[in-house]
Every structure is written in structure tokens, then in C-alpha cells.
Protein backbone atom coordinates (compact mmCIF):
# COMPACT_ATOMS: atom_id res chain seq x y z
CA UNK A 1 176.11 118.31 166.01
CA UNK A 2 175.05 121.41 164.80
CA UNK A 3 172.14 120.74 162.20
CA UNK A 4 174.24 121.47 158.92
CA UNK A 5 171.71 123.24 157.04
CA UNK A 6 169.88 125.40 159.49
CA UNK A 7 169.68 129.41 157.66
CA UNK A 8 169.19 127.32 154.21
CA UNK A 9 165.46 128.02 152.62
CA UNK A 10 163.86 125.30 150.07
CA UNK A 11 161.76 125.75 147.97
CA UNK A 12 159.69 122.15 147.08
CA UNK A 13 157.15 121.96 143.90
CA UNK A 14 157.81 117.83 144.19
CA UNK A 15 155.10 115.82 144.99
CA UNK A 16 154.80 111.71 145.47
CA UNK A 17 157.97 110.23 146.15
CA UNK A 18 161.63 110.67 144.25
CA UNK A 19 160.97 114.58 145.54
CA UNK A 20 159.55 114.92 148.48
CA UNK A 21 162.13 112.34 149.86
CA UNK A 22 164.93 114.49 148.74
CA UNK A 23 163.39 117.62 150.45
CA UNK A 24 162.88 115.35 153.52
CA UNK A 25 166.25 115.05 153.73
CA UNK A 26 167.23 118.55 153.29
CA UNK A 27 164.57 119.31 155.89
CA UNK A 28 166.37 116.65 158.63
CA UNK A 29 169.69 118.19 158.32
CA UNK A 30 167.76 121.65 159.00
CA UNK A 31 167.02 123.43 156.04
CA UNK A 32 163.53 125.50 155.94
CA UNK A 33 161.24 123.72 152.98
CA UNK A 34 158.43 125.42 151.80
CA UNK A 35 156.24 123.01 149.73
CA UNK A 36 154.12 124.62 146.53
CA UNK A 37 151.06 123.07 146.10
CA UNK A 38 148.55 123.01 143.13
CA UNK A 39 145.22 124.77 145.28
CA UNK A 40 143.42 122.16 143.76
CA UNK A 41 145.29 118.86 143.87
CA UNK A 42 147.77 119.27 145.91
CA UNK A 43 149.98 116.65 146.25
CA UNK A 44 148.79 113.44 145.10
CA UNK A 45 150.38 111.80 148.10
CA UNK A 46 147.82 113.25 150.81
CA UNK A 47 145.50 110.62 149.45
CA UNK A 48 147.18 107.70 150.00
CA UNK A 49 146.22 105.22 152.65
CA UNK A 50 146.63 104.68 155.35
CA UNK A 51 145.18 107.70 156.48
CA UNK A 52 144.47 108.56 160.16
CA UNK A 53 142.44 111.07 161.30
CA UNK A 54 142.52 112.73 157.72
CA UNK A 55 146.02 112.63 157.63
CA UNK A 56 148.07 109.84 154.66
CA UNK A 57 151.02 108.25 156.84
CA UNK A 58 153.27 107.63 153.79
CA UNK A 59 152.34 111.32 153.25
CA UNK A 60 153.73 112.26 156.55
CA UNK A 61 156.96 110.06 156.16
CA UNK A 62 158.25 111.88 153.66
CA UNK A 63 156.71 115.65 154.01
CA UNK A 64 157.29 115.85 158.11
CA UNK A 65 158.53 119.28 159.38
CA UNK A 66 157.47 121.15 155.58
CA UNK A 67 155.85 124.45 155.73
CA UNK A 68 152.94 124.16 152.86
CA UNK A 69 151.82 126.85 150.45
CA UNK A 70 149.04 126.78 148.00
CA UNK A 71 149.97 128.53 144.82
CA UNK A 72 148.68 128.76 140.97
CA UNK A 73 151.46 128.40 139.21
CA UNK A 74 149.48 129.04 135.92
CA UNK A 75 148.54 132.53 137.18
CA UNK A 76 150.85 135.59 136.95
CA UNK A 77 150.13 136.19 140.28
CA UNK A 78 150.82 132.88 141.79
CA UNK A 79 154.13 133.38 139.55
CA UNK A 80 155.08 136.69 140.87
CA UNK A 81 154.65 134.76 144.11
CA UNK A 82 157.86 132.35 143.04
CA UNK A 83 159.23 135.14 142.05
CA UNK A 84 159.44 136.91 145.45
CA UNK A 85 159.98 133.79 147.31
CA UNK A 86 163.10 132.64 145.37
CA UNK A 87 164.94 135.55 146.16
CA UNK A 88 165.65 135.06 149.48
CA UNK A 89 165.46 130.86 149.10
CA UNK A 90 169.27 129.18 148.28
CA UNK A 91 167.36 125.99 146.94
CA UNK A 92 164.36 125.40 144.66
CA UNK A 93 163.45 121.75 143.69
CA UNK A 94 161.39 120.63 140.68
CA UNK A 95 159.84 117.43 139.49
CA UNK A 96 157.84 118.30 136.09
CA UNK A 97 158.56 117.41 132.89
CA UNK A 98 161.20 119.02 130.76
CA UNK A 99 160.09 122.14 129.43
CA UNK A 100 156.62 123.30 132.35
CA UNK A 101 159.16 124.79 134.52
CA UNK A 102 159.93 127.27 131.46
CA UNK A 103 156.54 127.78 130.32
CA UNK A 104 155.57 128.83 133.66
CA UNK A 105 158.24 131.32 134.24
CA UNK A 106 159.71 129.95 136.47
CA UNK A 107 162.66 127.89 135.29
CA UNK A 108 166.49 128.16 136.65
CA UNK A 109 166.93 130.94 133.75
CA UNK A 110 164.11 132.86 135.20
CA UNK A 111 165.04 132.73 138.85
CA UNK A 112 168.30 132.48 138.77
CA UNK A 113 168.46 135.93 137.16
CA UNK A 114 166.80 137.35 140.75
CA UNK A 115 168.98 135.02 142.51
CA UNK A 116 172.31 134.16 141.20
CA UNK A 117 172.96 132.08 144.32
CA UNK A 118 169.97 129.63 144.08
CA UNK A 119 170.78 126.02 143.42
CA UNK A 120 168.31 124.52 141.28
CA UNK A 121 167.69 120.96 141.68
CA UNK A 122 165.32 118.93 138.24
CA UNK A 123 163.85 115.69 138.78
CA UNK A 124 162.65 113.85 135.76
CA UNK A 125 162.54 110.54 134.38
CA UNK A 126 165.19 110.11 132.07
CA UNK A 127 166.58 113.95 132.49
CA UNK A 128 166.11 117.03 130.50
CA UNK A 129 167.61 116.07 127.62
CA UNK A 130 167.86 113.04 125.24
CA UNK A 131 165.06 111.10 123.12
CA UNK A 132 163.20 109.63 126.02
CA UNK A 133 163.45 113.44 128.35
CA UNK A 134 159.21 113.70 127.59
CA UNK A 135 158.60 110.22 128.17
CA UNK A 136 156.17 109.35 131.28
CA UNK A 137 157.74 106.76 133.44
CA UNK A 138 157.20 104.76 137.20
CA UNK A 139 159.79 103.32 139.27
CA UNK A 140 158.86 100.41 138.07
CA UNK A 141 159.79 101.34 134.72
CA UNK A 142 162.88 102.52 135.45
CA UNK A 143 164.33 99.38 137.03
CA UNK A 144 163.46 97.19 134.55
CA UNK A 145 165.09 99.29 131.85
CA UNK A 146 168.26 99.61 134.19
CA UNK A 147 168.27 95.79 134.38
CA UNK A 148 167.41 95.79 138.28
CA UNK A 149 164.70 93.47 137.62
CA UNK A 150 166.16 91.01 135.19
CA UNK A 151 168.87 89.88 138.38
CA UNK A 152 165.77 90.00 140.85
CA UNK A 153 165.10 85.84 140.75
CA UNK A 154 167.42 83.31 141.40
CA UNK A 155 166.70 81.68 138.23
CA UNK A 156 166.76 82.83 134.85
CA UNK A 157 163.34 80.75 134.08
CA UNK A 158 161.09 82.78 136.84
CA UNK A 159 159.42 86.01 136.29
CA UNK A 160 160.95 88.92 137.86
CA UNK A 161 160.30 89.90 141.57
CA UNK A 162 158.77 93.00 142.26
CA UNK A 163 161.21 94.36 145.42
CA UNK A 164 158.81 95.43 147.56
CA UNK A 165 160.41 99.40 147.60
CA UNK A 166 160.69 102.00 144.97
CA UNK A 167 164.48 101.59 144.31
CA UNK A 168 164.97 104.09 141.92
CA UNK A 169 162.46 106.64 143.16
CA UNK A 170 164.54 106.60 147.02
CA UNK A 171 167.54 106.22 145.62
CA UNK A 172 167.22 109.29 143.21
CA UNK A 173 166.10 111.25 146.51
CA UNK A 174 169.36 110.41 147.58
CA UNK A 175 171.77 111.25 144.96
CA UNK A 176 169.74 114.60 144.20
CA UNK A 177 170.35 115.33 147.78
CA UNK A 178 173.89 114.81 147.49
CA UNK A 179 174.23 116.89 144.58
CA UNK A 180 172.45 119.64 146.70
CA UNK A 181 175.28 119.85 149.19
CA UNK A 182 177.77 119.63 146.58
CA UNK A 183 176.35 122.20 144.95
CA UNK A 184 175.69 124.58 147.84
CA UNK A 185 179.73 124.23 149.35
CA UNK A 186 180.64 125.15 145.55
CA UNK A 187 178.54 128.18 146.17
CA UNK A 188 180.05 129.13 149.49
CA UNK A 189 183.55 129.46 147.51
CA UNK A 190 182.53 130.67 143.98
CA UNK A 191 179.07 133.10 145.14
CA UNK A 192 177.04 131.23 142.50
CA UNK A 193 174.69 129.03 142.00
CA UNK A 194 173.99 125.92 139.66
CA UNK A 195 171.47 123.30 137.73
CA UNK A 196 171.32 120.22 138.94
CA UNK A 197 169.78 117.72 136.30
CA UNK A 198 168.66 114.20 138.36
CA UNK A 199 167.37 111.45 135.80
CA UNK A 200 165.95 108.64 137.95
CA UNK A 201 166.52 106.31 135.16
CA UNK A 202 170.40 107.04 135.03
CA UNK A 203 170.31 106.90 139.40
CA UNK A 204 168.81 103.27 138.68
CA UNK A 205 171.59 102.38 136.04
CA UNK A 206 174.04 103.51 138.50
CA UNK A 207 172.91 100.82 140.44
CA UNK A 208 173.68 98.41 138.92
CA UNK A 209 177.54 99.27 139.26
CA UNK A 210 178.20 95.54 139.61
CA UNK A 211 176.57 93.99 137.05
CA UNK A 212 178.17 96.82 134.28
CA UNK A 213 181.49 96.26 135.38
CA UNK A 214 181.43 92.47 134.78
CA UNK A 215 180.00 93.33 131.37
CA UNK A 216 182.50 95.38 130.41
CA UNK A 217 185.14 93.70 131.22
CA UNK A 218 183.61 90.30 129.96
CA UNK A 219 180.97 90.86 127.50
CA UNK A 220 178.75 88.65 130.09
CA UNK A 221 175.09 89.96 130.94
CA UNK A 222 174.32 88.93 134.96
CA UNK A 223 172.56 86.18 134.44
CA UNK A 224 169.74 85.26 137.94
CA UNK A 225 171.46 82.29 139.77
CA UNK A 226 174.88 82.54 138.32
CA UNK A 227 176.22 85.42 139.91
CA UNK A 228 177.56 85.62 143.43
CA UNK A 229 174.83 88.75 144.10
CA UNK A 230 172.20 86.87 142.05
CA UNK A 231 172.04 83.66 144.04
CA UNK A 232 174.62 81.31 142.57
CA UNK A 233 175.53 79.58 146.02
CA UNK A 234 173.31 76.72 147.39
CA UNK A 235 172.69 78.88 150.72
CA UNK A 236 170.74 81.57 149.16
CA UNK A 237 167.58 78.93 148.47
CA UNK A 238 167.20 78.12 152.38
């Protein structure tokens, strides 16, 4: 097949994980992602082990196939920079806080302006509006408050279990991803753009699509152990 995305330009100012994995995936269907770096920190994932030959692995998994490009975003050159680059990009993807994008100048109202075709893609925590929007948060964090880690033992007396991968963080990628292509075969009939507002928090509620609906229809919390996905059969404690 044909790689689906090949012509499409991305522009990537993610860094760690929720991000980057999106753009990965944008970037294996054939899209062209450019990565914006801080000059001086880059992305905080470049230093995390292992690292061969200089190079972070976990890095790699999730950045292969990127072009990179250091840029000051505080600067108004490094913004005039953006500027010229998200003309001719149909994608940009974000993961600051609410509100830096803005300050910096270069927010969807800013580029889309240039570029009434670009599809603008935030990450954040809990989204870009609401009482928590400026709150810091970890994948961690944000499967405990969906209730991922409350059904995570098979009995209601044992501490949680740490899953061993950043649920929420991957599966965010995912569903930001998805709204990507939605957004971009809008465009091909309508000639316009939109904002895309991905909450990792609400991605980790969705989740837990199971557990809600038995709640609303009973009242009844999942409980660890009683529930069929929980470990309420004998065979799950082989």
C-alpha cells in the first residue's frame, strides 16, 4: 500500500512520550516530521538510558525517521522561523501547557491565520480548559485519577500494581493520531483546517469504558477480584 500520508509535513514541538509517539505514527504512515528542539535541552528523552554509542534507545523508538531542528522559541527570530515553516506544513503538534503556545506567538490563532489549512494538534494533561488545564501531571497520575489503578490487583486489600507501560501517555498518542486523520480528510472536503484539544487524563477515562458502563447502569464501582476483567474467576490466580 501506498504510504497514506506521504506529501503531508509535521511539524513536532513534543518531547518525552504522549507526543513524540503520536508523531511516530504520523511519520510510519509517511508524513515528513520536523521536530523543534529547545538549542539547549532538547528533548529530555535523548538522555534516557539505555544509550548506545551516544544515542537513548527509547529515544530512538519513538523519534525514528524525524528530521530535527534546533530553534528558540523565546526569540523573535526563532519565531519568525515557525512562522515560515508552518506555511507550507498541514500539521503542527504541541505538548506545553495551556496558554506558552500563545505567549510565544505561535498558537493555532497565530498560524492558522498564515495557514488556514494547518491542523493543529494540543497535548496537555487534563486539556486546555477546565480547573485542573495548568495542573502538572505523569502518567501515573492520570491513571489513578481515571480509576485504572484501583482495578489493577485482584484483591481489593493489595496496593495497586504499577502496569509496567505508560497507559495513558501511548494511548493518548493514539487517539491524537486518530484525530489527526480525521481532521486532515475533513480538510480535503471543507479546505480548512482545525484544533484538536487531546487531554491525556480524559484518553485514560476513556479507558475505562467498561468499568463506567457498569456504574452507570448499576451504581456499582469495579471492585479488584469481583469483576470478570478484574480477576473474579479462580483461573486468573494460577
Amino acid at each position: 500500500m501506498p504510504a497514506a500520508l506521504e506529501g503531508i509535513t509535521v511539524l513536532d514541538f513534543t518531547r518525552l512520550l504522549p507526543g513524540p509517539f503520536c508523531t511516530q505514527l504520523l511519520c510510519n504512515l509517511g508524513a515528513e516530521v520536523i521536530k523543534i528542539e529547545d538549542p539547549k535541552l532538547g528533548d529530555y528523552m535523548r538522555s534516557v538510558p539505555p544509550i548506545v554509542h551516544d544515542v537513548s534507545y527509547p529515544f530512538l523508538m519513538v523519534n525514528r525517521g524525524k528530521r530535527s531542528l534546533s530553534v528558540d522559541l523565546k526569540t523573535p527570530e526563532g519565531q519568525e522561523i515557525v512562522h515560515k515553516l508552518a506555511r507550507g506544513s498541514d500539521v503542527v503538534v504541541e505538548q506545553f501547557r495551556p496558554g506558552v503556545m500563545a505567549r510565544l506567538r505561535v498558537a493555532y490563532d497565530d498560524l492558522a491565520m498564515m495557514n488556514p489549512r494547518l491542523v493543529y494538534c494540543s497535548f496537555s494533561g487534563y486539556g486546555q480548559t477546565g480547573p485542573y488545564k495548568d495542573l502538572p501531571g505523569h502518567d501515573i497520575n492520570f491513571q489513578a485519577l481515571a480509576g485504572i489503578l484501583g482495578v489493577t490487583t485482584g484483591r481489593e486489600d493489595k496496593a495497586p500494581a504499577i502496569p509496567g507501560v505508560p497507559i495513558a501517555d501511548l494511548a493518548s498518542g493514539f487517539n491524537a493520531a486518530l484525530a489527526i486523520l480525521a481532521a486532515l480528510r475533513v480538510r480535503d472536503r471543507t479546505g480548512r483546517g482545525e484544533f484538536i484539544d487531546v487531554s491525556i487524563y480524559d484518553t485514560a477515562v476513556a479507558l475505562m469504558v467498561l468499568g463506567l458502563a457498569r456504574f452507570l447502569a448499576t451504581g456499582e464501582e469495579p471492585v479488584a477480584g469481583e469483576t470478570l476483567l478484574t480477576g473474579s474467576f479462580p483461573f486468573y490466580s494460577l
